[in-house]
N, C-alpha and C. Protein backbone atom coordinates (compact mmCIF):
# COMPACT_ATOMS: atom_id res chain seq x y z
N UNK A 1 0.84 -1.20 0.00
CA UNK A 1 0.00 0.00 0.00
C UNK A 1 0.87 1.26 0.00
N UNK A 2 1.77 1.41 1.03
CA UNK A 2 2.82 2.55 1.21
C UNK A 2 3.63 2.76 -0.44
N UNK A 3 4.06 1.58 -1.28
CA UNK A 3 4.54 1.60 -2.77
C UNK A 3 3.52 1.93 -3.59
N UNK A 4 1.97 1.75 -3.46
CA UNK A 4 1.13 1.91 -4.70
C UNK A 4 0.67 3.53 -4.36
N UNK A 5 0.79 4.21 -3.24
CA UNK A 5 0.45 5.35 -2.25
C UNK A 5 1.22 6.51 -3.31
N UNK A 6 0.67 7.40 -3.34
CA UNK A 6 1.41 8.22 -4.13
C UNK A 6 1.74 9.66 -2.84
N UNK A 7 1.05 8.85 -1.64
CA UNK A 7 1.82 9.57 -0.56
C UNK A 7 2.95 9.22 0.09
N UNK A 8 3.95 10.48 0.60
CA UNK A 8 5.02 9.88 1.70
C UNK A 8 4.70 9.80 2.64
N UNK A 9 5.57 8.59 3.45
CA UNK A 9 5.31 8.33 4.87
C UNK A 9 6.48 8.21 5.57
N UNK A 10 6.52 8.39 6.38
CA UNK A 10 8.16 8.46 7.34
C UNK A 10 8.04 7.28 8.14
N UNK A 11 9.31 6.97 7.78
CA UNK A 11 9.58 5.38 8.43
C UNK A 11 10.63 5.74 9.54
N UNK A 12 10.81 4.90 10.68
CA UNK A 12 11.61 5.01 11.91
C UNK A 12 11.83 3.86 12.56
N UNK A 13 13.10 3.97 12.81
CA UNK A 13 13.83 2.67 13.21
C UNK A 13 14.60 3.50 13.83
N UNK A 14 15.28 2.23 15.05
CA UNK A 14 16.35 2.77 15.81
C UNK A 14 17.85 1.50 15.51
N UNK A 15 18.63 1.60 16.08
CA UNK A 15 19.66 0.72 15.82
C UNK A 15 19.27 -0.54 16.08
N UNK A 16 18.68 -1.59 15.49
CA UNK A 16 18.27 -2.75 15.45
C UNK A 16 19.16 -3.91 14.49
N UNK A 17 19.75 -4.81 15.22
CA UNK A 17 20.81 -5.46 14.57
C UNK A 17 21.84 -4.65 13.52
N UNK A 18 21.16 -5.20 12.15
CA UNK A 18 21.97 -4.65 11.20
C UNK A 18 21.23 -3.66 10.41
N UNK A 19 20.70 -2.64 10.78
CA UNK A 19 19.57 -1.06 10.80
C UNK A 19 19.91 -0.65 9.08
N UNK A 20 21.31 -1.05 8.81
CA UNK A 20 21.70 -0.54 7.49
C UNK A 20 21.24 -1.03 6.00
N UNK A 21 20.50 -2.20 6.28
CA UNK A 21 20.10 -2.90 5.67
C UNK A 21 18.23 -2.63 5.52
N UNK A 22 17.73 -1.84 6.47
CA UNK A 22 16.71 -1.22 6.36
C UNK A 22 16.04 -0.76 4.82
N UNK A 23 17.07 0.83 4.71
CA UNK A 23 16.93 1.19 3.06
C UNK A 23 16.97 0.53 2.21
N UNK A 24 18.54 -0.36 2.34
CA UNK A 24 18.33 -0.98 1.52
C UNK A 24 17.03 -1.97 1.15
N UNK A 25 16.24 -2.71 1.93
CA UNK A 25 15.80 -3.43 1.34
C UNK A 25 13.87 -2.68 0.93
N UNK A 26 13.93 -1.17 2.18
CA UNK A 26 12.87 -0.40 1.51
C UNK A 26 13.09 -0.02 0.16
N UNK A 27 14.32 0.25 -0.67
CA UNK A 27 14.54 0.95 -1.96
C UNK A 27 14.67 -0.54 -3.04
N UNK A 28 14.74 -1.94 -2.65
CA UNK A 28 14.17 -2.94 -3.20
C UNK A 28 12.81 -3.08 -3.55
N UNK A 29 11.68 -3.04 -2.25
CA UNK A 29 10.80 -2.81 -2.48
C UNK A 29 9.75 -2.28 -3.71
N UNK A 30 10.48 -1.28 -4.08
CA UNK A 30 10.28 -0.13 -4.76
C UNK A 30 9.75 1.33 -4.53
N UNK A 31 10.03 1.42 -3.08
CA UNK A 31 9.37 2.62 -2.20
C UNK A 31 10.85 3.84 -2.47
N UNK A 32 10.18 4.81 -3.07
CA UNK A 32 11.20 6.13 -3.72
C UNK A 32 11.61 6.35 -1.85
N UNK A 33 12.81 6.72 -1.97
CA UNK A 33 13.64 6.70 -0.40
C UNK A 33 14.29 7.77 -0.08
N UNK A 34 14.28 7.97 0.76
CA UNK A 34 15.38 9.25 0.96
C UNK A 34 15.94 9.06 2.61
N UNK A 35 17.30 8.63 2.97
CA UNK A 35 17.41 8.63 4.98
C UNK A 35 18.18 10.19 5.19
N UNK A 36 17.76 9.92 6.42
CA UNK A 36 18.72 11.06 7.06
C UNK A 36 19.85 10.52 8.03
N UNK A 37 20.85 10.66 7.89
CA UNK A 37 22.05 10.06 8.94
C UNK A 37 22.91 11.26 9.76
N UNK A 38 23.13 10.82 10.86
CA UNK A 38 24.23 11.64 11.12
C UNK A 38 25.52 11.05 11.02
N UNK A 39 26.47 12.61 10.33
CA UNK A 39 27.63 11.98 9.78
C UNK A 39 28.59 11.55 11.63
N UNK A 40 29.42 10.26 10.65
CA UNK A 40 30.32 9.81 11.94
C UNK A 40 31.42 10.74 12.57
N UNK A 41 31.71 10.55 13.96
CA UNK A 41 32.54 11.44 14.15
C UNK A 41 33.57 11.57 13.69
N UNK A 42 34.09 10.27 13.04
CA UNK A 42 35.32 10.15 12.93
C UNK A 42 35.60 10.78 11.55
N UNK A 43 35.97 12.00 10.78
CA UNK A 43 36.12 12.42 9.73
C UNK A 43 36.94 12.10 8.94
N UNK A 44 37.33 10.79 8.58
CA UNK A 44 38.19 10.08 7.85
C UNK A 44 37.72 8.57 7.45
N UNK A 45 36.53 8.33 8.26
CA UNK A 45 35.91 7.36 8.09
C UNK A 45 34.85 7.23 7.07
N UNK A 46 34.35 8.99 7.91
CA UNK A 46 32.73 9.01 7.26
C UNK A 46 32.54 9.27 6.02
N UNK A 47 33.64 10.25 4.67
CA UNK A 47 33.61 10.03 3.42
C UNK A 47 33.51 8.46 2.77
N UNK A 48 33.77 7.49 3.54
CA UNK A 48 33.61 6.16 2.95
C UNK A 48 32.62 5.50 3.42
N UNK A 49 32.06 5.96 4.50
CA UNK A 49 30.49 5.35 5.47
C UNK A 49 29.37 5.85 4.47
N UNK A 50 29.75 7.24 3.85
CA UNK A 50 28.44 8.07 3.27
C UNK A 50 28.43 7.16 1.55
N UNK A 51 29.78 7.06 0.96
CA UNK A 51 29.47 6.27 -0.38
C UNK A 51 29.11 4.82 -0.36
N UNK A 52 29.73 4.26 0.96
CA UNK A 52 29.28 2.71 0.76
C UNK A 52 27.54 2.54 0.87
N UNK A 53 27.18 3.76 1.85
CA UNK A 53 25.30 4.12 2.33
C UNK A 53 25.28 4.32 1.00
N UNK A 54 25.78 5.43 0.22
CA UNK A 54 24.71 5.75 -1.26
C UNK A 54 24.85 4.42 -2.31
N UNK A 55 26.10 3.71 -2.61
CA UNK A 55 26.25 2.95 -3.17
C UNK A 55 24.96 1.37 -3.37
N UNK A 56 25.41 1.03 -1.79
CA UNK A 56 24.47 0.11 -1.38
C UNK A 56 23.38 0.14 -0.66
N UNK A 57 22.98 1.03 0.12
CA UNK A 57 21.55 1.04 1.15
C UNK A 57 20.82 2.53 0.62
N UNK A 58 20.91 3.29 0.23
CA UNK A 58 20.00 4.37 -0.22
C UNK A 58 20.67 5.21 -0.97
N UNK A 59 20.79 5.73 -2.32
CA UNK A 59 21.16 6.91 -3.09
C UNK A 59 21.24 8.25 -2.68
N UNK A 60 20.30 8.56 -1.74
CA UNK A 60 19.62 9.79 -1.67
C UNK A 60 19.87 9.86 -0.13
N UNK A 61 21.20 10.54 0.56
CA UNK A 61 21.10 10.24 1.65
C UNK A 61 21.47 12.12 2.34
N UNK A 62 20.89 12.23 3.25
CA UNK A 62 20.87 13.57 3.51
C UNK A 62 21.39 13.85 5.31
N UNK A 63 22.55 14.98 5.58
CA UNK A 63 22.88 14.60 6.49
C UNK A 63 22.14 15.19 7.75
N UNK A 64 21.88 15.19 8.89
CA UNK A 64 21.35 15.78 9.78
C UNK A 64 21.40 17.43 9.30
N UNK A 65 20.86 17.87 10.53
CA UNK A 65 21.06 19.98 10.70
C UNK A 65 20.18 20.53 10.17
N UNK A 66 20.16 21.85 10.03
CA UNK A 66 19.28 22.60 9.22
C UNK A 66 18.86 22.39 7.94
N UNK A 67 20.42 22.28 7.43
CA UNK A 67 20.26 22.01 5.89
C UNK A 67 19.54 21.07 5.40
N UNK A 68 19.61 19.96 6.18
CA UNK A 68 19.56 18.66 5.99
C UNK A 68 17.66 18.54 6.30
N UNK A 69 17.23 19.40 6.83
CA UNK A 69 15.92 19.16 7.63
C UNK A 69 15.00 19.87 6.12
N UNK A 70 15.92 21.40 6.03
CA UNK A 70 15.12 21.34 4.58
C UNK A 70 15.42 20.58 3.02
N UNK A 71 15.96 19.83 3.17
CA UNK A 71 16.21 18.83 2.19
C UNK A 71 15.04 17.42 2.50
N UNK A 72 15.12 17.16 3.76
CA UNK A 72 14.07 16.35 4.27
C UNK A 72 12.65 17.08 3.42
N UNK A 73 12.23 17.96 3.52
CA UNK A 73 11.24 18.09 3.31
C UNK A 73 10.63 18.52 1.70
N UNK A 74 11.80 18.53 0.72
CA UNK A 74 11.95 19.14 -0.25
C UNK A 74 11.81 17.60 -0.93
N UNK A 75 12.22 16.82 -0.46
CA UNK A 75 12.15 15.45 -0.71
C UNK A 75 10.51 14.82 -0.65
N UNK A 76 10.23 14.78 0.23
CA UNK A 76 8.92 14.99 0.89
C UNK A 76 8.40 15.10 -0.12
N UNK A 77 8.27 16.61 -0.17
CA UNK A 77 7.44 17.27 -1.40
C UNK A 77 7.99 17.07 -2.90
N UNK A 78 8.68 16.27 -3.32
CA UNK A 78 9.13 15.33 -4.30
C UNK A 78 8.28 13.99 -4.42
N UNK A 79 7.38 13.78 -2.96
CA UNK A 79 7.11 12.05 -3.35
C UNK A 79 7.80 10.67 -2.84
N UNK A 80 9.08 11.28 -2.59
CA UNK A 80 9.97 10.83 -1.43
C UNK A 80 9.84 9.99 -0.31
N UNK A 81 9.35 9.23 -0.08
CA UNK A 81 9.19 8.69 2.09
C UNK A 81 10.48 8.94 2.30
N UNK A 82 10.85 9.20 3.36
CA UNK A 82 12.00 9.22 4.27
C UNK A 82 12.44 8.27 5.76
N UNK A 83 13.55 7.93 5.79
CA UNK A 83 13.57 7.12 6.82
C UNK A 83 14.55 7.82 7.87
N UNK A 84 14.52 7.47 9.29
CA UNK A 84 15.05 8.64 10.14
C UNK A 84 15.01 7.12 11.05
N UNK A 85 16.36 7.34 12.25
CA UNK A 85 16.91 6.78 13.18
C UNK A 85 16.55 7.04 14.18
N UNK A 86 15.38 6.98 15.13
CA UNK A 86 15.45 7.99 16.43
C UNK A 86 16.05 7.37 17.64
N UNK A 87 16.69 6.29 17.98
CA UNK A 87 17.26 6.10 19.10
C UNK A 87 18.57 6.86 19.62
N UNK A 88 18.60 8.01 18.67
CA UNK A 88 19.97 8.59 19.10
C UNK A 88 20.21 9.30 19.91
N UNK A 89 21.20 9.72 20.92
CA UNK A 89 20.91 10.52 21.80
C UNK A 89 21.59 11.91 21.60
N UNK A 90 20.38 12.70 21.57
CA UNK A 90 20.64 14.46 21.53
C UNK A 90 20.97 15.08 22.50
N UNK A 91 21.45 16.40 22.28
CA UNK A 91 22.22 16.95 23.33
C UNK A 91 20.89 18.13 23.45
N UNK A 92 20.08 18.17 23.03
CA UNK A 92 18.84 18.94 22.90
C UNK A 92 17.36 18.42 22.76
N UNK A 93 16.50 19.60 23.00
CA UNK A 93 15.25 18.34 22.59
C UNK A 93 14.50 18.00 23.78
N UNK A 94 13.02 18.30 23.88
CA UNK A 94 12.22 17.73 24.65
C UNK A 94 13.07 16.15 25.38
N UNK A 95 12.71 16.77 26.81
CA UNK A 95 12.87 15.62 27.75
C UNK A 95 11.79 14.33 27.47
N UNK A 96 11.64 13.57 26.27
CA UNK A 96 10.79 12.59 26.63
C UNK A 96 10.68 11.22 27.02
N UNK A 97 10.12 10.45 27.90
CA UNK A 97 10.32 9.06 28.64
C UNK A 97 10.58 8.47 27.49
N UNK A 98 11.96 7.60 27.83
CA UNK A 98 12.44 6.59 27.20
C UNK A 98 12.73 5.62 28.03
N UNK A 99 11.85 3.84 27.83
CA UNK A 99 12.45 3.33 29.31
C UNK A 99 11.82 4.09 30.75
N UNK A 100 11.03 4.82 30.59
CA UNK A 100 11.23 5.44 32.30
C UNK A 100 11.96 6.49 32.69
N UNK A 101 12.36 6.79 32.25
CA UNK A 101 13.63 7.64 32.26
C UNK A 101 13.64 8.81 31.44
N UNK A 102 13.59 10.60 31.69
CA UNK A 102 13.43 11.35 30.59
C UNK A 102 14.78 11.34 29.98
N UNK A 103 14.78 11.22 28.52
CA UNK A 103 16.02 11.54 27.72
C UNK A 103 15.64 12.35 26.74
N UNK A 104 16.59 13.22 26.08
CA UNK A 104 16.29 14.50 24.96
C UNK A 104 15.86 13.18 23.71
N UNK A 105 14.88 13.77 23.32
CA UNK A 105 14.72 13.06 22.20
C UNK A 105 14.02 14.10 20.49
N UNK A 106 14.06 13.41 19.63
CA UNK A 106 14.22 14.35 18.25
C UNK A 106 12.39 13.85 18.42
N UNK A 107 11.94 14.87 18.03
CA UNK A 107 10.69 15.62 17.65
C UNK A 107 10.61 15.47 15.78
N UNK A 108 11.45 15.33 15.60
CA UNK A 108 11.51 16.15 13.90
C UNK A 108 10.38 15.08 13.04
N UNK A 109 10.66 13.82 13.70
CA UNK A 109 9.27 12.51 12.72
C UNK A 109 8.05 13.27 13.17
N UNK A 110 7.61 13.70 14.21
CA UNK A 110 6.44 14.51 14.63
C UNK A 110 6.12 15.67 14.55
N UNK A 111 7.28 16.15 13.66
CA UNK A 111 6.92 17.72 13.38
C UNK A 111 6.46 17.48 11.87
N UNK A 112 7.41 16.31 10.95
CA UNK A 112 6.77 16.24 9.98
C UNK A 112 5.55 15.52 9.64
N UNK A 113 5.16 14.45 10.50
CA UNK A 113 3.80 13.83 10.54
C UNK A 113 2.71 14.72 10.62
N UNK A 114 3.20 15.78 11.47
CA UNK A 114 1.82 16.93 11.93
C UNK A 114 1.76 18.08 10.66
N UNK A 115 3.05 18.62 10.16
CA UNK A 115 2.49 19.20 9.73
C UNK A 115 2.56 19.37 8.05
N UNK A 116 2.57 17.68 7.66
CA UNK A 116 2.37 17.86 6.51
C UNK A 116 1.48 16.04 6.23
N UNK A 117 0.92 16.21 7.49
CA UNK A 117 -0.09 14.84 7.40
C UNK A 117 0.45 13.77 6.68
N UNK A 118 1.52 13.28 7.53
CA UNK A 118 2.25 12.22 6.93
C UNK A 118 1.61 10.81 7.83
N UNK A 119 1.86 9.65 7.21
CA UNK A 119 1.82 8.44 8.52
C UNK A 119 3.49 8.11 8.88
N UNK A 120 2.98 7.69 9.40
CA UNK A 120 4.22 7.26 11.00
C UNK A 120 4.31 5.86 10.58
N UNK A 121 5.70 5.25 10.23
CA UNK A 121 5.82 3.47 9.98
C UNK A 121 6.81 3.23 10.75
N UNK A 122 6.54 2.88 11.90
CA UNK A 122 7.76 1.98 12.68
C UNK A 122 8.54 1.10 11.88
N UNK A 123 9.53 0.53 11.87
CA UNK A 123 10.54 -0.44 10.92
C UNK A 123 11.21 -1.47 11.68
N UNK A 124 11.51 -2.57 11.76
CA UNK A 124 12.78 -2.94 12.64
C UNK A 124 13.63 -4.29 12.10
N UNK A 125 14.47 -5.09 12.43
CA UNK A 125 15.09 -5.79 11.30
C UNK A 125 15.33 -6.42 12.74
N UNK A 126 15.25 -8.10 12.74
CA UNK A 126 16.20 -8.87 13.21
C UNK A 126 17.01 -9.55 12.74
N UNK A 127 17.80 -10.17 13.39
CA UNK A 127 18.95 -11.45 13.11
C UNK A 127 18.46 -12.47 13.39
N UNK A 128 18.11 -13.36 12.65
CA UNK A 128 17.61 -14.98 12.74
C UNK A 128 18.66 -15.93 12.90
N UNK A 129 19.44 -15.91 12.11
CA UNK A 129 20.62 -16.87 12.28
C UNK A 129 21.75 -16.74 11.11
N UNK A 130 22.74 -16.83 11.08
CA UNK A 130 24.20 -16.32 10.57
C UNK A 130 23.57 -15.09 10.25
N UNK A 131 23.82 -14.72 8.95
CA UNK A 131 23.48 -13.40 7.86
C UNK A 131 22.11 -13.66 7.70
N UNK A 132 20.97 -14.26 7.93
CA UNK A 132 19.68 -13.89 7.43
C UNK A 132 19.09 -12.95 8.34
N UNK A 133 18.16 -12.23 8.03
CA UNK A 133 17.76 -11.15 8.88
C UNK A 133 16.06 -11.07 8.58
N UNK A 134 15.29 -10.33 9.33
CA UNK A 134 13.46 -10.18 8.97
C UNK A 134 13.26 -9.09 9.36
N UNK A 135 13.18 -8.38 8.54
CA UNK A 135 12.78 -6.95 8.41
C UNK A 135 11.11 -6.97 8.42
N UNK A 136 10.43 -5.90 9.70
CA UNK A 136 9.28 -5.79 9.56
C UNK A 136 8.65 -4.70 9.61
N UNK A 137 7.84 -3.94 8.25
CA UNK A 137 7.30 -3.13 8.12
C UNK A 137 6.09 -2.98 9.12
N UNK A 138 6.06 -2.39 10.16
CA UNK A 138 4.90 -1.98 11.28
C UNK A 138 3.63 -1.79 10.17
N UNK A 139 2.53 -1.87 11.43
CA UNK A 139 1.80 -0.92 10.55
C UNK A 139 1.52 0.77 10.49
N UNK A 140 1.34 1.13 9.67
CA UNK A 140 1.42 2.87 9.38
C UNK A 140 0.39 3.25 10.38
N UNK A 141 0.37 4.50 10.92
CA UNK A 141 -0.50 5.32 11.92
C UNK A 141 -0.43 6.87 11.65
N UNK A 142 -1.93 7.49 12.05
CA UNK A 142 -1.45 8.75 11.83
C UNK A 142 -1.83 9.33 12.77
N UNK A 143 -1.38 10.58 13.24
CA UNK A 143 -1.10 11.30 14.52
C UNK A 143 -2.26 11.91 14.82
N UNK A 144 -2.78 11.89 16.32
CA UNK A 144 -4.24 12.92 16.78
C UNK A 144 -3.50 13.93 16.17
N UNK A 145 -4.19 14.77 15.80
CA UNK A 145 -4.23 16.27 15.77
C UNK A 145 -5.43 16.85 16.32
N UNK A 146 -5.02 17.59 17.56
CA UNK A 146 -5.71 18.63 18.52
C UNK A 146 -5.21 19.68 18.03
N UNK A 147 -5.86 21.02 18.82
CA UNK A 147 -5.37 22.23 18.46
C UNK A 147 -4.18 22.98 19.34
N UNK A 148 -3.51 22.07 19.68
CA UNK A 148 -2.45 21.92 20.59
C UNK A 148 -1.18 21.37 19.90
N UNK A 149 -0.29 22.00 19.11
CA UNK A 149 0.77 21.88 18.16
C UNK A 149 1.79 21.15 19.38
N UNK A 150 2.13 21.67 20.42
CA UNK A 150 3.10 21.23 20.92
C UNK A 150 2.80 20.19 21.53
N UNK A 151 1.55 20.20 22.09
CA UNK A 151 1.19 18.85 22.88
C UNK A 151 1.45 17.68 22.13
N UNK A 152 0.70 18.15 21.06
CA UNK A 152 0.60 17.29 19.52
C UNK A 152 1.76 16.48 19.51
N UNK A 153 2.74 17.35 19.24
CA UNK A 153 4.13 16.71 19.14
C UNK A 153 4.73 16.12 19.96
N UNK A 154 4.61 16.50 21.25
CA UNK A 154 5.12 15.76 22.62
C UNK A 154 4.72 13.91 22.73
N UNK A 155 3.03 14.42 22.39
CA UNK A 155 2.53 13.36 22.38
C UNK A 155 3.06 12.05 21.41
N UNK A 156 3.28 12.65 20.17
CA UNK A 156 3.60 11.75 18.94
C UNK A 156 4.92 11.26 18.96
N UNK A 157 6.11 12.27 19.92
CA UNK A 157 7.39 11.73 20.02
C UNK A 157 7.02 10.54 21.11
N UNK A 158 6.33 10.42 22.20
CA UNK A 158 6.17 9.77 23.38
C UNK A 158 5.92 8.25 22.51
N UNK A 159 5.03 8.27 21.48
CA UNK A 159 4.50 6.82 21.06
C UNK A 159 5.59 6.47 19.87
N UNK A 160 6.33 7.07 19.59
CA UNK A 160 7.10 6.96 18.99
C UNK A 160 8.37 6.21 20.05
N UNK A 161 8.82 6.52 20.94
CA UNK A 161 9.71 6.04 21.80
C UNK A 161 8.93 4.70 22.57
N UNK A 162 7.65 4.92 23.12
CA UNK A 162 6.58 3.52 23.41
C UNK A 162 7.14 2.40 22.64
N UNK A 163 6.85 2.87 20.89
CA UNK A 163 7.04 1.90 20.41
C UNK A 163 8.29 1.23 19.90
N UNK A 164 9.25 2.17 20.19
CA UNK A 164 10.61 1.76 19.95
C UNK A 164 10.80 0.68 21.10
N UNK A 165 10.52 1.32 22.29
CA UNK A 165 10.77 0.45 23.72
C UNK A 165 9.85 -0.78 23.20
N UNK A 166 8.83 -0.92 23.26
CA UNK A 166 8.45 -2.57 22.74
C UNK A 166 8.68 -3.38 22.02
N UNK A 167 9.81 -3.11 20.70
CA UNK A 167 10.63 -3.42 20.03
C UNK A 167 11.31 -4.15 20.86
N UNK A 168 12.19 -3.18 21.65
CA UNK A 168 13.32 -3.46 22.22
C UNK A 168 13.00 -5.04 22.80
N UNK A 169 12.13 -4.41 23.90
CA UNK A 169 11.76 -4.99 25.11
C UNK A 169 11.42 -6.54 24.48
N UNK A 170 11.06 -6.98 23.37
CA UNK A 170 10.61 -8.04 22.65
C UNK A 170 11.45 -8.97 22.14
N UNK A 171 13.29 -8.08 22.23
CA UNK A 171 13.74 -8.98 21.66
C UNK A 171 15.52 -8.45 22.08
N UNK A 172 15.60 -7.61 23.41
CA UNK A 172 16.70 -6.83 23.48
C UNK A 172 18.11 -6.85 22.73
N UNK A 173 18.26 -8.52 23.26
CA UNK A 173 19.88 -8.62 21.77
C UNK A 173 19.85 -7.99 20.83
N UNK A 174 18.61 -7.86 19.91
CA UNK A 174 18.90 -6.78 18.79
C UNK A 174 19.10 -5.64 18.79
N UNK A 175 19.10 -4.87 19.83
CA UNK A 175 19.38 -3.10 19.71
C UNK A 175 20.73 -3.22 20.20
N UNK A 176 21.65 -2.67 19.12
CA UNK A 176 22.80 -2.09 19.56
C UNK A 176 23.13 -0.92 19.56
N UNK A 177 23.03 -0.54 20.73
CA UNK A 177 23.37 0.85 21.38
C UNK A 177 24.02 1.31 22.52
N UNK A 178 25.23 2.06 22.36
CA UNK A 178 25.98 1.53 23.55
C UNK A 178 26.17 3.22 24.36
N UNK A 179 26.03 4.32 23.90
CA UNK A 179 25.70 5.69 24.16
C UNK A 179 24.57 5.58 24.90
N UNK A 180 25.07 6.82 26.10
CA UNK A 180 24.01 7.30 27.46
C UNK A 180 22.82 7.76 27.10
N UNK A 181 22.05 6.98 26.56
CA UNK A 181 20.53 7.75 25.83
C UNK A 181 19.96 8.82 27.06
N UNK A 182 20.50 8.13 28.13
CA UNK A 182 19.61 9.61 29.58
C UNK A 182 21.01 10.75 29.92
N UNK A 183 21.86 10.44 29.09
CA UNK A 183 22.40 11.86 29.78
C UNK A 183 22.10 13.31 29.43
């Protein structure tokens, strides 16, 4: 439905086994793609992290920031779905429960769900055994909208992290993440 859809929808995953393999196998599919990554710290690495990503897991890869947020959306408005990482931990950003625990978390899947009436597709990939893996497309949801923009969003990051945590919680070996998500 999301491939015959001539709408975009934003897909979200957090580091789940092998996460890189995500795009790739959404841009198999035949779903037009676009991710957002943040580049690695290591600046000698990441010129070869960003071509092996465009080469093999998505063409169209756009990096975090400003720039990057209006490129997100320029994409968007191209026809585009986009896929975005949210288990990462920000140094900014609504305090919202993760686990129990408030951690800064990115708003930006819920700023674009709200305000350009997108659906919301959770994503997640396991490891079955050696190299095979099962990637599972959630099902799509779309966000209350009250007349409460921020609540709105608070709210939509909150089920957004819910549902990351039940992921988790379902199968923990697969999330690799080794950064202070509560600091």
């Amino acid at each position: 439905a999301i491939k015959n859809s001539s709408k975009p929808v934003i897909f979200y995953t957090a580091h789940f086994s092998n996460f890189e393999l995500i795009p790739m196998e959404l841009n198999k599919l035949g779903i037009k793609l676009a991710i957002l990554f943040r580049p690695l710290n290591n600046f000698f690495l990441d010129p070869l992290l960003e071509h092996l990503r465009r080469k093999y897991t998505c063409p169209i890869i756009i990096p975090k920031g400003k720039t990057g947020a209006r490129e997100v959306v320029n994409k968007l408005n191209d026809g585009y779905s986009v896929a975005l990482t949210v288990d990462q931990r920000i140094s900014e950003g609504p305090r919202i429960p993760f686990f129990g625990k408030p951690a800064h978390t990115t708003t930006f899947p819920a700023q674009l769900a709200l305000k350009y009436n997108y659906k919301l597709v959770p994503v997640s990939i396991e490891r079955k055994n050696d190299a095979n893996f099962e990637m599972t497309i959630h099902a799509p949801y779309e966000i209350k909208i009250t007349n409460n923009d921020e609540e709105d969003k608070k709210e939509a990051t909150l089920k957004i992290n819910k549902t990351i945590e039940r992921i988790i919680s379902n199968n923990p070996a697969q999330w690799l993440w080794s950064h202070n998500r509560w600091k």
